[in-house]
N, C-alpha and C. Protein backbone atom coordinates (compact mmCIF):
# COMPACT_ATOMS: atom_id res chain seq x y z
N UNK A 1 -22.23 -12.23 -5.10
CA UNK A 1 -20.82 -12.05 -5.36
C UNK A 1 -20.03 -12.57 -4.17
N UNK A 2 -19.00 -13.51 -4.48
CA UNK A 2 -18.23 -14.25 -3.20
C UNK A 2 -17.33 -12.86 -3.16
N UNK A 3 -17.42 -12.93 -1.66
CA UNK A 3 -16.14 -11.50 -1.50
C UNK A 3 -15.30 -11.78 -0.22
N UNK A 4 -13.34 -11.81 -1.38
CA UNK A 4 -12.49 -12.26 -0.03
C UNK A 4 -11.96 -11.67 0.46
N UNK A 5 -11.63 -11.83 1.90
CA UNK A 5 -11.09 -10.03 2.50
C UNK A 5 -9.32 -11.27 3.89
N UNK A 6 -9.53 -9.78 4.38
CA UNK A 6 -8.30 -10.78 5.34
C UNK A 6 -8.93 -11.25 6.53
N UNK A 7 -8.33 -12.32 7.17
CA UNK A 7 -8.60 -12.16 8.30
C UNK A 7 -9.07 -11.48 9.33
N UNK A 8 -10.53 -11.22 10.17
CA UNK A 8 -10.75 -10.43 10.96
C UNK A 8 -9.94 -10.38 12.32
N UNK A 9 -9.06 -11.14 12.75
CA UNK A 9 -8.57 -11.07 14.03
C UNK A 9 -7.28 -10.75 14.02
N UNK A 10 -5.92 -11.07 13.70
CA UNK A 10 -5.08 -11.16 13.79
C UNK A 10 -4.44 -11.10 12.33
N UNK A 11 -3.12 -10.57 11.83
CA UNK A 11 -2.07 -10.49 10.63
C UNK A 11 -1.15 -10.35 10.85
N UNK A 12 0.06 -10.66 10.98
CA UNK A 12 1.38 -10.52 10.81
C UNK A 12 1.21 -9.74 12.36
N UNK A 13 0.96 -10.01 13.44
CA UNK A 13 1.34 -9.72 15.02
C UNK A 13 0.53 -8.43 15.27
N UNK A 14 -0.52 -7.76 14.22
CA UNK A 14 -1.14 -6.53 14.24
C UNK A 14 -2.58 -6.69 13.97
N UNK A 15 -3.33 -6.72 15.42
CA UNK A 15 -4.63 -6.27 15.21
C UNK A 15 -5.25 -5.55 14.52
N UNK A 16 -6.48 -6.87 13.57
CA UNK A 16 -6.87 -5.69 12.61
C UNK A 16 -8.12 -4.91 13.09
N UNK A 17 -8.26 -3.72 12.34
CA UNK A 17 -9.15 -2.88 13.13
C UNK A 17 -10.49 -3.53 12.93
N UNK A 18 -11.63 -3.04 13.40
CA UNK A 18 -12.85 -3.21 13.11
C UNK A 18 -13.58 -2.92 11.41
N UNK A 19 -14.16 -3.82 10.99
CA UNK A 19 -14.10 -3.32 9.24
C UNK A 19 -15.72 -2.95 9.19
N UNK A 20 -15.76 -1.47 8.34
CA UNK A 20 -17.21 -1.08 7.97
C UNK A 20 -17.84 -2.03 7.55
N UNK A 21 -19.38 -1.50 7.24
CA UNK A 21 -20.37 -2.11 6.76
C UNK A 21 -20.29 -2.39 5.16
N UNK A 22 -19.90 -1.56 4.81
CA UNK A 22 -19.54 -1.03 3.20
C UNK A 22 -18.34 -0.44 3.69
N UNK A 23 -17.21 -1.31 2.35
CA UNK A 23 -16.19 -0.85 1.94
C UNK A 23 -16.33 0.87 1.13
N UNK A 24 -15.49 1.51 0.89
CA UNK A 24 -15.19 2.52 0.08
C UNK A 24 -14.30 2.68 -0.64
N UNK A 25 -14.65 3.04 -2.01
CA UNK A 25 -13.55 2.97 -2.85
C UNK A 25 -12.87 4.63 -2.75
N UNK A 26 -11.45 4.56 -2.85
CA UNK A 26 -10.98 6.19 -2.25
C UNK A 26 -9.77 6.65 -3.87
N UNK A 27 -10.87 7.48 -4.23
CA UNK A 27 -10.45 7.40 -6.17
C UNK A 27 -9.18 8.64 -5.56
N UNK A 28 -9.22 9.50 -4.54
CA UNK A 28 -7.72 10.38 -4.86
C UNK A 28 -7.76 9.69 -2.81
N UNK A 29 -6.04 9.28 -4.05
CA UNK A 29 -5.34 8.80 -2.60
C UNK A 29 -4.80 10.00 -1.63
N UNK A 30 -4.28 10.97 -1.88
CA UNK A 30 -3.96 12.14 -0.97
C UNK A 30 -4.82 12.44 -0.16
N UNK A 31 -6.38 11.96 0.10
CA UNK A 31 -7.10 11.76 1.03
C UNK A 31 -7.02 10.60 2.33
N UNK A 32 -6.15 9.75 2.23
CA UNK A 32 -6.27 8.62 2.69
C UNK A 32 -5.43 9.48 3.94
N UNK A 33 -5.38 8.61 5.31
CA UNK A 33 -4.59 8.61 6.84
C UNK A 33 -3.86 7.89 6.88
N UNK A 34 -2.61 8.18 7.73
CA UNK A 34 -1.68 7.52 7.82
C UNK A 34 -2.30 6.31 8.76
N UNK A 35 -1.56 5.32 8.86
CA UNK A 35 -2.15 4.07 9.58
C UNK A 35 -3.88 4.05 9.28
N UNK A 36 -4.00 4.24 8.41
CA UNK A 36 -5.68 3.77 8.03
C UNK A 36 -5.63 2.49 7.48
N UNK A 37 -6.07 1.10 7.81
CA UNK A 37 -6.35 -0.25 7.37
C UNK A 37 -7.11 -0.28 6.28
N UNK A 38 -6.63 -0.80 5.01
CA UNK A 38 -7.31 -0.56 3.63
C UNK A 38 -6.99 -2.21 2.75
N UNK A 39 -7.90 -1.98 1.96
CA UNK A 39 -8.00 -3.60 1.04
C UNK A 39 -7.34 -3.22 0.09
N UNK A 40 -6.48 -3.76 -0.98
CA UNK A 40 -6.29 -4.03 -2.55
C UNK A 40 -6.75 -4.13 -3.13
N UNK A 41 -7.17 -3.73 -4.04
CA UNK A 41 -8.13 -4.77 -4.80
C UNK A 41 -7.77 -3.94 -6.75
N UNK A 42 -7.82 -5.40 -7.55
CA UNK A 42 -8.19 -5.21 -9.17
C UNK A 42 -8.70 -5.70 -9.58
N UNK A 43 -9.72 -5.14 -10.25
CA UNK A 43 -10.97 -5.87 -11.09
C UNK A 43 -11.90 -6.25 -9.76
N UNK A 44 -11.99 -7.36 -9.79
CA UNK A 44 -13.60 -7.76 -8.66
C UNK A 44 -12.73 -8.13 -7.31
N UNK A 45 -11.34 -8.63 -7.69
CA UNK A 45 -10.99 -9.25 -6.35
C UNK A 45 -10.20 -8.49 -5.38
N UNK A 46 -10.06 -8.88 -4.44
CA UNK A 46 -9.34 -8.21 -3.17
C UNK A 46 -8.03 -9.60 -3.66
N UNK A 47 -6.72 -8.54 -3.37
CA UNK A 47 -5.65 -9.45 -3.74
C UNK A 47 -4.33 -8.87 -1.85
N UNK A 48 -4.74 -8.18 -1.64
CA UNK A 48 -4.18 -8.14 -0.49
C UNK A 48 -4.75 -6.70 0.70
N UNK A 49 -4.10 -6.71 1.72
CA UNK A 49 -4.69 -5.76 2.34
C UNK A 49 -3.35 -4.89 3.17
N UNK A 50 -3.50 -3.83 3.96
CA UNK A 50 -2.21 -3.61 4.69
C UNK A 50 -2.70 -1.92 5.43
N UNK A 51 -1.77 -1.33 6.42
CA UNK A 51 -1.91 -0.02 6.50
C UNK A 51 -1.17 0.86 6.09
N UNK A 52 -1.62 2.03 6.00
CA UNK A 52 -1.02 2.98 5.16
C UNK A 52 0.30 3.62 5.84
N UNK A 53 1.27 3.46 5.38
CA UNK A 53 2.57 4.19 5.79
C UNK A 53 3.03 5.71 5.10
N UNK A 54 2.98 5.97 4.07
CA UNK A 54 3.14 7.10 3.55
C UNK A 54 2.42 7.40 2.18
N UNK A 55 2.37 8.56 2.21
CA UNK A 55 1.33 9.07 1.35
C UNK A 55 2.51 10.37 0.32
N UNK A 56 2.23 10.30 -0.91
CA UNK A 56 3.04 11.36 -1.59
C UNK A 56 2.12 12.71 -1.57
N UNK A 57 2.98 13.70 -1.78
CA UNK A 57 2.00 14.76 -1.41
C UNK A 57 0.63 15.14 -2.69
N UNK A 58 0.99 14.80 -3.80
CA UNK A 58 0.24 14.81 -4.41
C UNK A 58 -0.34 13.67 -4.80
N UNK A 59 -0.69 12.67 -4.08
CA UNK A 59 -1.51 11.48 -4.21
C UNK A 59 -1.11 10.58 -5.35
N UNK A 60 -0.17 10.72 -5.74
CA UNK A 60 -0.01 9.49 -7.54
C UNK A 60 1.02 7.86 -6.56
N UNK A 61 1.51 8.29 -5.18
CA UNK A 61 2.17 7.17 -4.45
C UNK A 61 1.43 7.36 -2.80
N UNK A 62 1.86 5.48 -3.25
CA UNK A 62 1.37 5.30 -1.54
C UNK A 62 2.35 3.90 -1.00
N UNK A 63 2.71 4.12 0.26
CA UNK A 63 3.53 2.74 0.95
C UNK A 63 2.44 2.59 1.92
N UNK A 64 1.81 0.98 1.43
CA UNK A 64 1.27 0.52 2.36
C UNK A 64 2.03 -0.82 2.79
N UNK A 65 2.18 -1.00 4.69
CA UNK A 65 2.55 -2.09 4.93
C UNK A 65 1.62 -3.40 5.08
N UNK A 66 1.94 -4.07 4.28
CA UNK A 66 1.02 -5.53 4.05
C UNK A 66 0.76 -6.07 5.43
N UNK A 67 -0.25 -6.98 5.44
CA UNK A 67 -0.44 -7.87 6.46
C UNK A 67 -0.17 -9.02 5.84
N UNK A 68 -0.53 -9.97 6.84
CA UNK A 68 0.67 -11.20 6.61
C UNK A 68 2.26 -11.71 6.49
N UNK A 69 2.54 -10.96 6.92
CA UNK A 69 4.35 -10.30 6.67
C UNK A 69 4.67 -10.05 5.29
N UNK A 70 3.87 -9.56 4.74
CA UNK A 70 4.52 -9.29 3.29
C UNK A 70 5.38 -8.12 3.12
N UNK A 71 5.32 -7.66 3.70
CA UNK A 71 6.56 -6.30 4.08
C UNK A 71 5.33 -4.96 3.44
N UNK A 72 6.36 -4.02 3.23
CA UNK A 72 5.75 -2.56 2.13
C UNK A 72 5.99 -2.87 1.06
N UNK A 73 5.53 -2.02 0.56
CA UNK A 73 4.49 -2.29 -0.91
C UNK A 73 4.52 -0.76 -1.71
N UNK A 74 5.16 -0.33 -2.40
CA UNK A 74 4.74 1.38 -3.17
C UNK A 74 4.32 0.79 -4.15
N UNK A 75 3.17 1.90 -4.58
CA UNK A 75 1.71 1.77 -5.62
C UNK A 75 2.10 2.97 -5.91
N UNK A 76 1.96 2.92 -7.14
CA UNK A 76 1.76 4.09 -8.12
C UNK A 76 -0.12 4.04 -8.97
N UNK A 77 0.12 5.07 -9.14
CA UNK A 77 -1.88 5.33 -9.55
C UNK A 77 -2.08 4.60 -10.93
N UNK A 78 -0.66 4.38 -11.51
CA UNK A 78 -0.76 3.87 -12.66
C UNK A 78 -0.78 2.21 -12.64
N UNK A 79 -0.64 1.74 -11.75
CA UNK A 79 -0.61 0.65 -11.55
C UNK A 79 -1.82 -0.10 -11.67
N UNK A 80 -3.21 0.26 -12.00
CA UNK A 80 -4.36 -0.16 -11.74
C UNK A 80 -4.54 -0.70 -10.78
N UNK A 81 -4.24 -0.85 -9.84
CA UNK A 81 -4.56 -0.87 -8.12
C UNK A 81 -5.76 -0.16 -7.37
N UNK A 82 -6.67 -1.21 -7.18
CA UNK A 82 -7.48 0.46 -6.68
C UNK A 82 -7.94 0.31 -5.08
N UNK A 83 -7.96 1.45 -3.94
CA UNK A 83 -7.55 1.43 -2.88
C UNK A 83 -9.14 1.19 -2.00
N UNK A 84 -9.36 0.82 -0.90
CA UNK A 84 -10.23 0.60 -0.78
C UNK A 84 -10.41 0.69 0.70
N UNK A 85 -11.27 1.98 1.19
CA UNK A 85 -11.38 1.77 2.96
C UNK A 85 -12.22 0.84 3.47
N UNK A 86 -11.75 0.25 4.85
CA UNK A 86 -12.96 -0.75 5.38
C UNK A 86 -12.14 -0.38 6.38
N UNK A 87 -11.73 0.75 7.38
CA UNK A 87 -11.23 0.86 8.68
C UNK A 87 -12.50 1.47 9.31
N UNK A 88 -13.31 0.87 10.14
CA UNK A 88 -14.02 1.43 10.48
C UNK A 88 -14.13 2.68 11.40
N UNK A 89 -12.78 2.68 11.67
CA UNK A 89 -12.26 4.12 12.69
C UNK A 89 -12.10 5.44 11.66
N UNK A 90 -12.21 5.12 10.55
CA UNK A 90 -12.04 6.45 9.44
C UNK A 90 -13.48 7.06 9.11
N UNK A 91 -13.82 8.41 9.45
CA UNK A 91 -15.24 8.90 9.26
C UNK A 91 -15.07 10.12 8.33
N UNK A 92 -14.17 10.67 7.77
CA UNK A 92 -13.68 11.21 6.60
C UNK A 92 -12.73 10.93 5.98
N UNK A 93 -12.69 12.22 5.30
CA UNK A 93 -11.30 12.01 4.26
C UNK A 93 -10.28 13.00 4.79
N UNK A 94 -8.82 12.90 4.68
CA UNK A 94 -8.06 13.73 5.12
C UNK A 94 -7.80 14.51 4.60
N UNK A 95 -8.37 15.90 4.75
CA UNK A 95 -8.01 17.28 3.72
C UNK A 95 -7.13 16.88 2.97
N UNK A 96 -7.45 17.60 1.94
CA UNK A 96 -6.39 17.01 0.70
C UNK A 96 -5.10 18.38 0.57
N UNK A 97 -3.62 18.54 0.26
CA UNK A 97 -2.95 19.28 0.39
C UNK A 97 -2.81 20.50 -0.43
């Protein structure tokens, strides 16, 4: 499977972090960290990447800021979007509320 991700060095003036071995797919977003570096992805492909800016308290929204200057971004759960960790600085999940 060809698999495309972002740039490992540099995005829009913000070092990207170090990326796991294995991605993770993160099915309830109210787990996710603020500034945690995460992929896009629908269906097979990765369509963008960015870090996490805010989180709704009950997980159905998320503002992540894009890399590449694409600015922020709000996702709704309904959106078929599905979220994806590869920050390798993340070793759980963030209690959920």
């Amino acid at each position: 499977m060809t698999r495309t991700s972002v740039p490992a060095s540099f995005s829009g003036g913000q070092r990207l972090p170090k990326r796991r071995l294995q991605a993770v797919l993160v099915e309830q977003w109210k787990h996710l960290w603020r500034r945690e570096f995460v992929e896009l992805r629908r269906g097979a492909g990765v369509f963008g990447a960015g870090w996490i800016d805010e989180i709704a308290q009950d997980g159905t929204l998320v503002w992540i800021n894009r890399t590449n200057g694409l600015g922020r971004s709000l996702i709704h759960r309904s959106d078929g979007i599905e979220i994806w960790r590869v920050d390798s600085r993340v070793h759980s999940d963030r209690p959920g509320s």
